[in-house]
PDB file of N, CA and C in Angstrom:
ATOM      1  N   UNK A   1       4.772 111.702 208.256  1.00  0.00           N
ATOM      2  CA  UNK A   1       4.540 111.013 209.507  1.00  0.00           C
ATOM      3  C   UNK A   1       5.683 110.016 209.714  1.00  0.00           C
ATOM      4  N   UNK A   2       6.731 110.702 210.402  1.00  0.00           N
ATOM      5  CA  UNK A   2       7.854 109.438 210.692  1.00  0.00           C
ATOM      6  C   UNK A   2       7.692 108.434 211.835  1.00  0.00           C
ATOM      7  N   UNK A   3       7.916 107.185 211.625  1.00  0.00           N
ATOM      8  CA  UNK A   3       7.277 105.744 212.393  1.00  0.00           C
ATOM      9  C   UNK A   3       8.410 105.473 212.482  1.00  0.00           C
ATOM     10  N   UNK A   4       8.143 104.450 213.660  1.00  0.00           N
ATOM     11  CA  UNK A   4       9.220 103.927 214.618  1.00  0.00           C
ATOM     12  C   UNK A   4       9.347 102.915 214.898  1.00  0.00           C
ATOM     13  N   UNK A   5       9.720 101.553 214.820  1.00  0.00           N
ATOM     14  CA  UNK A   5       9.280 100.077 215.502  1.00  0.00           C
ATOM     15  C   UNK A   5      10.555 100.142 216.477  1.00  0.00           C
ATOM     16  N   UNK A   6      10.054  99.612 217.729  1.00  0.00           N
ATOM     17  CA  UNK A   6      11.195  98.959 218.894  1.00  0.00           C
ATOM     18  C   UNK A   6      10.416  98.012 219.298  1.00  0.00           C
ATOM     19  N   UNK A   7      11.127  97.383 219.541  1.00  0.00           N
ATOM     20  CA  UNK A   7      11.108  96.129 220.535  1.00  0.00           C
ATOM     21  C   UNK A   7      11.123  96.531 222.180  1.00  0.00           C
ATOM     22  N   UNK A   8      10.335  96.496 223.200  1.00  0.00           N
ATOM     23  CA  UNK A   8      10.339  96.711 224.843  1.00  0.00           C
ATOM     24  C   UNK A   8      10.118  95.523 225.296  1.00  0.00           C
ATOM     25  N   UNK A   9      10.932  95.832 226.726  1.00  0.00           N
ATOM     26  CA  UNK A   9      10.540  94.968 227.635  1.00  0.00           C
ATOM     27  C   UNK A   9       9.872  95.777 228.968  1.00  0.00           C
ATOM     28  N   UNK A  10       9.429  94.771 229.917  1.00  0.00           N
ATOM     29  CA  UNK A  10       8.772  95.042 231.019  1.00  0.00           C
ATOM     30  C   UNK A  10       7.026  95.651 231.137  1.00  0.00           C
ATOM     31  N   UNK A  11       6.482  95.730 230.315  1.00  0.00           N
ATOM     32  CA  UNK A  11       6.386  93.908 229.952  1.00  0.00           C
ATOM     33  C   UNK A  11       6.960  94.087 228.145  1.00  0.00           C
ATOM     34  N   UNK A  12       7.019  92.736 228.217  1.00  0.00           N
ATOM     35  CA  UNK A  12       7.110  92.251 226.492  1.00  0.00           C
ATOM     36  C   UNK A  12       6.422  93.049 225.570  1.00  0.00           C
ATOM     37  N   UNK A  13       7.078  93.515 224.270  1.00  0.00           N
ATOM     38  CA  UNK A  13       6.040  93.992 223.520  1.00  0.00           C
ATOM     39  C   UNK A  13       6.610  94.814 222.395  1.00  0.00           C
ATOM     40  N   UNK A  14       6.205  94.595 220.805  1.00  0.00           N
ATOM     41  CA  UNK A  14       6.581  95.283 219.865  1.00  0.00           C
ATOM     42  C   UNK A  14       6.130  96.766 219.639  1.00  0.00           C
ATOM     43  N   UNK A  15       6.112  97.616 219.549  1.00  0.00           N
ATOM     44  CA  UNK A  15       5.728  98.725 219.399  1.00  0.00           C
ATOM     45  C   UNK A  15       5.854  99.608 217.673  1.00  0.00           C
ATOM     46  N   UNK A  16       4.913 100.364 217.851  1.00  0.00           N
ATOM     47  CA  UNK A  16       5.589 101.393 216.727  1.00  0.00           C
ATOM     48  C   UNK A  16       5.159 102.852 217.148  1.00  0.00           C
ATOM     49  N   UNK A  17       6.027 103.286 216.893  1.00  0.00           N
ATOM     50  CA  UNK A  17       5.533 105.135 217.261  1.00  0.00           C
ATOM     51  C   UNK A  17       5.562 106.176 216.130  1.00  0.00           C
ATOM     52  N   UNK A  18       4.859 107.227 216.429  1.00  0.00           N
ATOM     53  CA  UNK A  18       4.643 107.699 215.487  1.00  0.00           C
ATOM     54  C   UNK A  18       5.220 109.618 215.706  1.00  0.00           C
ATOM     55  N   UNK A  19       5.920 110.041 215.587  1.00  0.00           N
ATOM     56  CA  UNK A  19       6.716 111.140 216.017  1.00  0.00           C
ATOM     57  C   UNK A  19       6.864 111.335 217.595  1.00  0.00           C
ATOM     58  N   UNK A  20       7.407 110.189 217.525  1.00  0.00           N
ATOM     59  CA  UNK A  20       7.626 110.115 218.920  1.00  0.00           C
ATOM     60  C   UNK A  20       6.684 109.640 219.964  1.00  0.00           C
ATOM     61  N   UNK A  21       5.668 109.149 219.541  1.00  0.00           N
ATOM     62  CA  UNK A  21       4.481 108.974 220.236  1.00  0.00           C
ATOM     63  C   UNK A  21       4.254 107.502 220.587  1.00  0.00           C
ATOM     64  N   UNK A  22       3.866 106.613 221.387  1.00  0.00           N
ATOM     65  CA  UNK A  22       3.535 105.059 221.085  1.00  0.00           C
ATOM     66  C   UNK A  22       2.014 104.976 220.414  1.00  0.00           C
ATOM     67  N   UNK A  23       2.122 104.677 219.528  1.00  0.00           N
ATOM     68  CA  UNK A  23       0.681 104.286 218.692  1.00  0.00           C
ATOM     69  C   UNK A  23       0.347 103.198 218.893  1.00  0.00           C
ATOM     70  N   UNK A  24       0.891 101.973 218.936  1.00  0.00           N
ATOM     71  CA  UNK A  24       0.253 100.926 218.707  1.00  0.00           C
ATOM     72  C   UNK A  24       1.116  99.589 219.183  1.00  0.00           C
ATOM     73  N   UNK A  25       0.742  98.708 219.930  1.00  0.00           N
ATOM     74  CA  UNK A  25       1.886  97.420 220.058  1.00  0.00           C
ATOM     75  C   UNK A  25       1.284  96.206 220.221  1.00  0.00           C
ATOM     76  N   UNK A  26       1.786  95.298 220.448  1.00  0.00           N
ATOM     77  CA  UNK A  26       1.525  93.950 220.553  1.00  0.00           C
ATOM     78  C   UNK A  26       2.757  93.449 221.485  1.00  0.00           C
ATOM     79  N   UNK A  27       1.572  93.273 222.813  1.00  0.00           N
ATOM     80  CA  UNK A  27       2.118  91.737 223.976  1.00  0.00           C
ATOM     81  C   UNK A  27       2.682  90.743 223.351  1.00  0.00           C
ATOM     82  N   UNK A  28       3.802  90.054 224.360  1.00  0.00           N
ATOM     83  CA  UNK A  28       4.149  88.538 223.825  1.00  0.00           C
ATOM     84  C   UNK A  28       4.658  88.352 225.042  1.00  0.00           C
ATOM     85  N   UNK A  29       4.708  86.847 225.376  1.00  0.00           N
ATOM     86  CA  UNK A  29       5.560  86.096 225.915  1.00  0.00           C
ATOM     87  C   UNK A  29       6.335  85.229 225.679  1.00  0.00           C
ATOM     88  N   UNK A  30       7.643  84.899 225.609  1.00  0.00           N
ATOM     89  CA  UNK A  30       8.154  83.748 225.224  1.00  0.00           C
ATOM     90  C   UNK A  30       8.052  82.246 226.188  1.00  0.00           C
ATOM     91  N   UNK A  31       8.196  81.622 225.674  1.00  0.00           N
ATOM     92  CA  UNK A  31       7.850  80.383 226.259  1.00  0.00           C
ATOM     93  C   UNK A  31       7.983  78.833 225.671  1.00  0.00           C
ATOM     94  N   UNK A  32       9.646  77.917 225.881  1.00  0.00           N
ATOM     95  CA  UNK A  32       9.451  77.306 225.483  1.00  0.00           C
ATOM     96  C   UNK A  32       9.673  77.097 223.436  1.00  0.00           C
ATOM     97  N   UNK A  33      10.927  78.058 222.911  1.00  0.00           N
ATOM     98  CA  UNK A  33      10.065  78.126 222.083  1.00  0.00           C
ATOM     99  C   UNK A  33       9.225  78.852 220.929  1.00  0.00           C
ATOM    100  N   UNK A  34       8.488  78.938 221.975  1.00  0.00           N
ATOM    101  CA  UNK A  34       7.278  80.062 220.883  1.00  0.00           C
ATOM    102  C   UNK A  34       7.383  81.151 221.659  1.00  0.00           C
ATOM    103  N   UNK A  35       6.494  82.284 220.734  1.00  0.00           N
ATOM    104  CA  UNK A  35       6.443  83.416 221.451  1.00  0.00           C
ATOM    105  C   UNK A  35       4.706  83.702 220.790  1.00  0.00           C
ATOM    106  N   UNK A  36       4.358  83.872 222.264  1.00  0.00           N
ATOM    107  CA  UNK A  36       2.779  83.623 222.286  1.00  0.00           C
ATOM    108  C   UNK A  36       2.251  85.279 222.129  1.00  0.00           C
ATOM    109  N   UNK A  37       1.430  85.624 221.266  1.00  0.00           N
ATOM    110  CA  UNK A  37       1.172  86.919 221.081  1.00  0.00           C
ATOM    111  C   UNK A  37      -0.481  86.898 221.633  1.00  0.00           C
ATOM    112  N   UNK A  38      -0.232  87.735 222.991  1.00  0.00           N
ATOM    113  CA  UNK A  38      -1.880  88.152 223.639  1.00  0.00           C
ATOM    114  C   UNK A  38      -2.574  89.084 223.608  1.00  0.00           C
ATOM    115  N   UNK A  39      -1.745  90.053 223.196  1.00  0.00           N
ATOM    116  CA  UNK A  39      -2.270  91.369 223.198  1.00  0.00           C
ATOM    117  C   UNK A  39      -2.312  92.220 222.193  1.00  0.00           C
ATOM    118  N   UNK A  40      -3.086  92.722 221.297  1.00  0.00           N
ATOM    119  CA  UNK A  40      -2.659  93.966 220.186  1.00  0.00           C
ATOM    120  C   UNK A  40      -3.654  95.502 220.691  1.00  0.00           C
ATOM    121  N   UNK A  41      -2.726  96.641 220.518  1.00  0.00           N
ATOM    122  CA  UNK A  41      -3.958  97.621 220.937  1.00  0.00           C
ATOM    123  C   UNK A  41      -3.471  98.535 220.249  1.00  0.00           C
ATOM    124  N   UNK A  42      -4.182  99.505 220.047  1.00  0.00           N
ATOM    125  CA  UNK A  42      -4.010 100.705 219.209  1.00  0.00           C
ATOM    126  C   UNK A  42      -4.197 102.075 219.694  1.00  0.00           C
ATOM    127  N   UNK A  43      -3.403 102.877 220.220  1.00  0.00           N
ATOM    128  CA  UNK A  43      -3.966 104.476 220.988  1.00  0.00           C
ATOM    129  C   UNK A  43      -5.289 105.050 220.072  1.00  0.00           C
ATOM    130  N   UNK A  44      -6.588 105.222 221.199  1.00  0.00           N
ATOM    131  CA  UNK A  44      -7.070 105.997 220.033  1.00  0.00           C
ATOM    132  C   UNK A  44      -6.997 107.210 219.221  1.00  0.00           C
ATOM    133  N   UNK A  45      -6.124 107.879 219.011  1.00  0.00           N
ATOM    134  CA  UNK A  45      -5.998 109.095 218.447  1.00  0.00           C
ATOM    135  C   UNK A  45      -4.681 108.281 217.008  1.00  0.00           C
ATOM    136  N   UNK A  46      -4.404 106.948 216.711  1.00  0.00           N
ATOM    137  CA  UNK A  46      -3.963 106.304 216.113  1.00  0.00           C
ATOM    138  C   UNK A  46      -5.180 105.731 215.247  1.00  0.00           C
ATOM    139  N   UNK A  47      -6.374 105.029 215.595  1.00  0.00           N
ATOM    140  CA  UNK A  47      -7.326 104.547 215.097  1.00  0.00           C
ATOM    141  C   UNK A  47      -7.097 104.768 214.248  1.00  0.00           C
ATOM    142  N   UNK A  48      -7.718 103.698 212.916  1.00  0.00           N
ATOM    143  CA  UNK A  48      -7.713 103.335 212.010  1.00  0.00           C
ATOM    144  C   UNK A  48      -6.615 103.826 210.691  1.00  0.00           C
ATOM    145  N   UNK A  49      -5.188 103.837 210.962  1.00  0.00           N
ATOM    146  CA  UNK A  49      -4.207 104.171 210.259  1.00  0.00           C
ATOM    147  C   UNK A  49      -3.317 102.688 209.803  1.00  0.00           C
ATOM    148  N   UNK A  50      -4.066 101.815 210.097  1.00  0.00           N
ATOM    149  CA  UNK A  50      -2.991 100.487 209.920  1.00  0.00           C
ATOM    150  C   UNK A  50      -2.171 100.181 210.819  1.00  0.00           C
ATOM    151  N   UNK A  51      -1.700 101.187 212.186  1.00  0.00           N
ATOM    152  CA  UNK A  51      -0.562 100.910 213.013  1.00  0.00           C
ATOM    153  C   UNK A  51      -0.461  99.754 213.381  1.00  0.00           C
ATOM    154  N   UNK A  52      -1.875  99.007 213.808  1.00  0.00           N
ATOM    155  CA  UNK A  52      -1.896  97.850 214.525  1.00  0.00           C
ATOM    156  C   UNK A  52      -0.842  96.706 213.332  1.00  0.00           C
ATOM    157  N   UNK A  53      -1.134  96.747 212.187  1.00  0.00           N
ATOM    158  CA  UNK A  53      -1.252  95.846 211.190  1.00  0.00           C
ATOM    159  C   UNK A  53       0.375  95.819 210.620  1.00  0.00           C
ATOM    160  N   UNK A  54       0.432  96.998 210.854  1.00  0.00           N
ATOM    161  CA  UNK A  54       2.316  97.104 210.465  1.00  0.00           C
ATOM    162  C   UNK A  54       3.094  96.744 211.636  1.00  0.00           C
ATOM    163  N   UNK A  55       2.684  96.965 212.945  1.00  0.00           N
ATOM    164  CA  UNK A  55       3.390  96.513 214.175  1.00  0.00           C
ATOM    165  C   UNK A  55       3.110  94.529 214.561  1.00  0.00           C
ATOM    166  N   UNK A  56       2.239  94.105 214.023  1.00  0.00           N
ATOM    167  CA  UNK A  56       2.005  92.973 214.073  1.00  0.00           C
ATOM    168  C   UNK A  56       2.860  92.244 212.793  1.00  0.00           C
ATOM    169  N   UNK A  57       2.549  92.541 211.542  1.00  0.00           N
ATOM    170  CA  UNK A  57       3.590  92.092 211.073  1.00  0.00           C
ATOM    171  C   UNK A  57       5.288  92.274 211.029  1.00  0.00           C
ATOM    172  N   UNK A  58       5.515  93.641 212.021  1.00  0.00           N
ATOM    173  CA  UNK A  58       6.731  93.440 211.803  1.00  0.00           C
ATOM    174  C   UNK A  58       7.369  92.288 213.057  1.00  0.00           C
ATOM    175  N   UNK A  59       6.065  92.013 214.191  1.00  0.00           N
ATOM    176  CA  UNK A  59       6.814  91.351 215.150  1.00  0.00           C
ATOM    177  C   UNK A  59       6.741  89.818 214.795  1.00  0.00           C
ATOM    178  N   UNK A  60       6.106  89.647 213.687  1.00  0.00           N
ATOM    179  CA  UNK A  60       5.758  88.294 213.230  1.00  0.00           C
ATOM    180  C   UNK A  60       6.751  87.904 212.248  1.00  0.00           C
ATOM    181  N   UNK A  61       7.498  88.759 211.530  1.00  0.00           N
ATOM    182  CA  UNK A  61       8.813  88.717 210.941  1.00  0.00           C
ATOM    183  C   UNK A  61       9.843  88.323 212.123  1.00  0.00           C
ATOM    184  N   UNK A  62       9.899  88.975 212.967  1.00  0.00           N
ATOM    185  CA  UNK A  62      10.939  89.113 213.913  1.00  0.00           C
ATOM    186  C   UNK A  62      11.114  87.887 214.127  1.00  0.00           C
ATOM    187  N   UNK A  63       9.761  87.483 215.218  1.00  0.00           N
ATOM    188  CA  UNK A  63       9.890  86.266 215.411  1.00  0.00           C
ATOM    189  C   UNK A  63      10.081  84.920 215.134  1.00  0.00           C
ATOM    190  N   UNK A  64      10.009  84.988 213.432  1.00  0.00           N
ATOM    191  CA  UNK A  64      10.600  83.880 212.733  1.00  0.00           C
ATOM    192  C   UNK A  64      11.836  83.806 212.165  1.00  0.00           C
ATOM    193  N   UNK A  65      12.354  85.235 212.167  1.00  0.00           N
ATOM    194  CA  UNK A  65      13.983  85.780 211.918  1.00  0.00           C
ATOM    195  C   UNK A  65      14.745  84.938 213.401  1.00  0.00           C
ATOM    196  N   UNK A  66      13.946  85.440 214.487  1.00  0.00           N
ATOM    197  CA  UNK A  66      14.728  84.432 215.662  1.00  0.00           C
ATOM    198  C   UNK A  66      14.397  82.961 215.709  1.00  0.00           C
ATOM    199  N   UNK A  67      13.824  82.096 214.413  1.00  0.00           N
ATOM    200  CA  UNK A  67      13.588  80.952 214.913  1.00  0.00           C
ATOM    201  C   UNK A  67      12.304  80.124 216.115  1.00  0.00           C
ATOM    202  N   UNK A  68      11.233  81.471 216.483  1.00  0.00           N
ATOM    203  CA  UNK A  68      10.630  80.778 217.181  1.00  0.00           C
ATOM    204  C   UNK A  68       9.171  80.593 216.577  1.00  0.00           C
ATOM    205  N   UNK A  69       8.453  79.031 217.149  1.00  0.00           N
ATOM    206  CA  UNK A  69       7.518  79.279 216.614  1.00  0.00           C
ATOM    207  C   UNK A  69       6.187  80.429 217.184  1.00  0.00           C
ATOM    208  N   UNK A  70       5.107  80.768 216.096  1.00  0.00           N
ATOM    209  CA  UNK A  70       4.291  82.032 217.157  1.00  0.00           C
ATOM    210  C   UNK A  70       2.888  80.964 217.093  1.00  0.00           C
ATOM    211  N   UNK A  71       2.153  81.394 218.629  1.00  0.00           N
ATOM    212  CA  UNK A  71       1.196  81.304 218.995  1.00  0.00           C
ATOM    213  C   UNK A  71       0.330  82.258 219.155  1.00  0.00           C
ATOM    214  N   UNK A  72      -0.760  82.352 218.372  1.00  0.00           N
ATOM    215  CA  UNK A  72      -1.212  83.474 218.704  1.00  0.00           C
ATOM    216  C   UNK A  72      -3.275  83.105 219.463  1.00  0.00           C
ATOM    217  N   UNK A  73      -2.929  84.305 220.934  1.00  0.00           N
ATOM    218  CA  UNK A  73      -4.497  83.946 221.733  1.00  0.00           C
ATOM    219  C   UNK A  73      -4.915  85.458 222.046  1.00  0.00           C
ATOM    220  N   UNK A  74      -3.865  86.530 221.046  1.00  0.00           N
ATOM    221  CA  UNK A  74      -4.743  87.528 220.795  1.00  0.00           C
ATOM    222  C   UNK A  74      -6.035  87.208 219.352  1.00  0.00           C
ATOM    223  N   UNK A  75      -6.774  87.979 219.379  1.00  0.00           N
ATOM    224  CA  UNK A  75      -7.741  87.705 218.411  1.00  0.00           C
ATOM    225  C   UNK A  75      -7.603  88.771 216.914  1.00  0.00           C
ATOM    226  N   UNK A  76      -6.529  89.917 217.171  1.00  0.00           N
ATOM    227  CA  UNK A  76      -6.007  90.595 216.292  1.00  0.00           C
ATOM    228  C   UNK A  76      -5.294  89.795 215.614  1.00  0.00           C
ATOM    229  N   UNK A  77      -4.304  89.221 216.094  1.00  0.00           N
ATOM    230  CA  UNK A  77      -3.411  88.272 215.810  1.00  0.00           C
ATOM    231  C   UNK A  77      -3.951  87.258 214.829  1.00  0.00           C
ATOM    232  N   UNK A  78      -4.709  86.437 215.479  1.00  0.00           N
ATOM    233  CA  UNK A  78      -5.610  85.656 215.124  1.00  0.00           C
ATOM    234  C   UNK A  78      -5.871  85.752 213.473  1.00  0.00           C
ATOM    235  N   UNK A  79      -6.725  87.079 213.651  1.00  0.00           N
ATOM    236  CA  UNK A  79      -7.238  87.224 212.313  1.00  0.00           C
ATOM    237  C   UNK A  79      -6.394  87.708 211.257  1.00  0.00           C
ATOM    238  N   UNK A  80      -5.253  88.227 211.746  1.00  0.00           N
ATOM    239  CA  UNK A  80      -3.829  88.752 210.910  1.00  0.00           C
ATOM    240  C   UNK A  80      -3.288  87.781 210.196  1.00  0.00           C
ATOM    241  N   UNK A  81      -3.296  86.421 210.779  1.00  0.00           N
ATOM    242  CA  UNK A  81      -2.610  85.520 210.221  1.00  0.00           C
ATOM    243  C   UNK A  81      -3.840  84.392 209.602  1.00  0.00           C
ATOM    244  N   UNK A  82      -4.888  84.471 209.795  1.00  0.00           N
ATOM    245  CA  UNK A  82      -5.744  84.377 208.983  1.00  0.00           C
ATOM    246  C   UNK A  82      -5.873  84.831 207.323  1.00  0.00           C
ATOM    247  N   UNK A  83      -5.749  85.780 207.572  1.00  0.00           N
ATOM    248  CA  UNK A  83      -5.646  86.925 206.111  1.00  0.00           C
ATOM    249  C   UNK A  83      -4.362  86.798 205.203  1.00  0.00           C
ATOM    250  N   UNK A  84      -3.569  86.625 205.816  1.00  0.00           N
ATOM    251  CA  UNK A  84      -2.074  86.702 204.897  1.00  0.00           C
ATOM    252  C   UNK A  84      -1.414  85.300 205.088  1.00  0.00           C
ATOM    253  N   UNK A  85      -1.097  85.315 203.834  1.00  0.00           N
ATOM    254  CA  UNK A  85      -0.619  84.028 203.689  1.00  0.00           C
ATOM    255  C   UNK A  85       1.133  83.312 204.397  1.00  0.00           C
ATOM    256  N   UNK A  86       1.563  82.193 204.137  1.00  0.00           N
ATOM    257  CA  UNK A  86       3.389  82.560 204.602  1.00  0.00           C
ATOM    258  C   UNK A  86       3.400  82.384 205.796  1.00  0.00           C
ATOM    259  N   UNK A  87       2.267  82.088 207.007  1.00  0.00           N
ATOM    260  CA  UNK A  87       2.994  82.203 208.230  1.00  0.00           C
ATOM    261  C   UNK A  87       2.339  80.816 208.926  1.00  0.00           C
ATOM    262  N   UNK A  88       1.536  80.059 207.658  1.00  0.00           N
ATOM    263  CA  UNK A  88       0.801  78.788 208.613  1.00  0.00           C
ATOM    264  C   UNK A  88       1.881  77.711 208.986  1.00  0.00           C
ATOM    265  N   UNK A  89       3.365  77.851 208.499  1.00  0.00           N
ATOM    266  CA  UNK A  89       3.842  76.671 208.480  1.00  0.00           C
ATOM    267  C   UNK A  89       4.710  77.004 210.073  1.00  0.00           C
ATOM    268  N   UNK A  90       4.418  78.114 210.337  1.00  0.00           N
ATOM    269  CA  UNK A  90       5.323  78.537 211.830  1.00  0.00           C
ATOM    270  C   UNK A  90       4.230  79.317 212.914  1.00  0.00           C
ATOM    271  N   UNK A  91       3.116  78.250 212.424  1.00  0.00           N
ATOM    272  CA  UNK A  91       2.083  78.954 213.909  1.00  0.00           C
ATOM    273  C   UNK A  91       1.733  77.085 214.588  1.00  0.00           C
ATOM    274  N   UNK A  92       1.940  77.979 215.977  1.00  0.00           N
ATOM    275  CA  UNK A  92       1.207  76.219 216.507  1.00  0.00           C
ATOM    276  C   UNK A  92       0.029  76.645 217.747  1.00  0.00           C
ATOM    277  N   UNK A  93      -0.858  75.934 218.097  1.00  0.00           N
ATOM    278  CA  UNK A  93      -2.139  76.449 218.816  1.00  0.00           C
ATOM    279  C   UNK A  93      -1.418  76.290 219.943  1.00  0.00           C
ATOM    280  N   UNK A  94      -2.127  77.229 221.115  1.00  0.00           N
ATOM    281  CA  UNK A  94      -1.871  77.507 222.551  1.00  0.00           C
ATOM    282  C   UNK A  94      -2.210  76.282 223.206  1.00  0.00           C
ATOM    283  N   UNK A  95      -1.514  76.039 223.995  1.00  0.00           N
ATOM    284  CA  UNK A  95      -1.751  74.846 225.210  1.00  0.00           C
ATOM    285  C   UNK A  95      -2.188  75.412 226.647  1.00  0.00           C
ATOM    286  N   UNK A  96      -2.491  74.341 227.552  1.00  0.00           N
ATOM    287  CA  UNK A  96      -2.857  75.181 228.931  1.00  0.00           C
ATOM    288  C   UNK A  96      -1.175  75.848 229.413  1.00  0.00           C
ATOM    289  N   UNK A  97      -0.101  74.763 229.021  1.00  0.00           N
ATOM    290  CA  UNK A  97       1.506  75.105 229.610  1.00  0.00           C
ATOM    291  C   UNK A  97       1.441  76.747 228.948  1.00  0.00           C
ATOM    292  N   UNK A  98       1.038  77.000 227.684  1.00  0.00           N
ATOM    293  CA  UNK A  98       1.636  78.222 226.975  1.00  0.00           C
ATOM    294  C   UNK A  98       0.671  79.599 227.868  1.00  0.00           C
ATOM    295  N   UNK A  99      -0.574  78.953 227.757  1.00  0.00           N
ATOM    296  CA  UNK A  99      -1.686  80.305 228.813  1.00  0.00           C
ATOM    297  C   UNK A  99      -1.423  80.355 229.269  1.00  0.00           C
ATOM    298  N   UNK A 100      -0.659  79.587 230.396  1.00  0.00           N
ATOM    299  CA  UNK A 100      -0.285  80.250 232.155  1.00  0.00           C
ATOM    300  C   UNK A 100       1.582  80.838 232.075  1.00  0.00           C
ATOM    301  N   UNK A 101       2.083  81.100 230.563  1.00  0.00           N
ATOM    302  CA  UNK A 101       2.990  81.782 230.254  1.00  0.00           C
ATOM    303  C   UNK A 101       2.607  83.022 230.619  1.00  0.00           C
ATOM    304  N   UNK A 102       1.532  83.307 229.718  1.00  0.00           N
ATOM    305  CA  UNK A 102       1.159  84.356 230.053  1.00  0.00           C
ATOM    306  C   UNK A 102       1.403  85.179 230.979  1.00  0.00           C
ATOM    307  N   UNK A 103       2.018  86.952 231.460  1.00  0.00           N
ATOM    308  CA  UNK A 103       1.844  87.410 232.946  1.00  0.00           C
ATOM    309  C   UNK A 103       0.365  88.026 232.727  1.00  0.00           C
ATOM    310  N   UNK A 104      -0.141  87.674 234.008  1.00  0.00           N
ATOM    311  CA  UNK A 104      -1.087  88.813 234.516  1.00  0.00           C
ATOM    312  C   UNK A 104      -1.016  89.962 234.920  1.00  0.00           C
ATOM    313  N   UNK A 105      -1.681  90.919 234.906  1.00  0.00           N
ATOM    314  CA  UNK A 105      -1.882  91.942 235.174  1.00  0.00           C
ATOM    315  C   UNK A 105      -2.463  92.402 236.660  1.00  0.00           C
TER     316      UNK A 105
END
């Protein structure tokens, strides 16, 4: 099973694919800064392979490779960095300025 991570824009978002396929990514916005992670989802025909978990940490590397701090007001997220250790000293909580970073849909 050959995997893929890119980075997209329009909207924001880490990805990983899986023979060519998009399996799994995670929203962000930058802002200020941080880069606020809102979104994680997983294709279901991906379900339960870890995609989510390898695409979240690789964008959580990234983002401290560029220096920014992460916010996270996804709840994947959330609990990702809950679980693993190494990333409390570069997370800071969402503000109302960072939510209305956010784009809507």
């Amino acid at each position: 099973m050959a995997e893929h991570m890119t980075r997209q824009t329009n909207p924001d978002r880490f990805e990983i694919s899986v023979e060519g396929q998009s399996a799994a990514f995670v929203h962000f916005a930058d802002h200020d800064g941080r880069r606020i992670f809102f979104r994680t989802e997983t294709a279901p025909e991906f379900s339960g392979q870890g995609l989510a978990d390898k695409v979240v940490e690789h964008a959580l590397e990234i983002t401290r490779q560029e220096g920014l701090r992460i916010v996270s007001v996804c709840p994947y997220v959330r609990t990702w960095l809950a679980t693993h250790e190494g990333y409390g000293d570069a997370v800071d909580a969402a503000t109302p300025a960072m939510l209305a970073a956010i784009p809507r849909r």
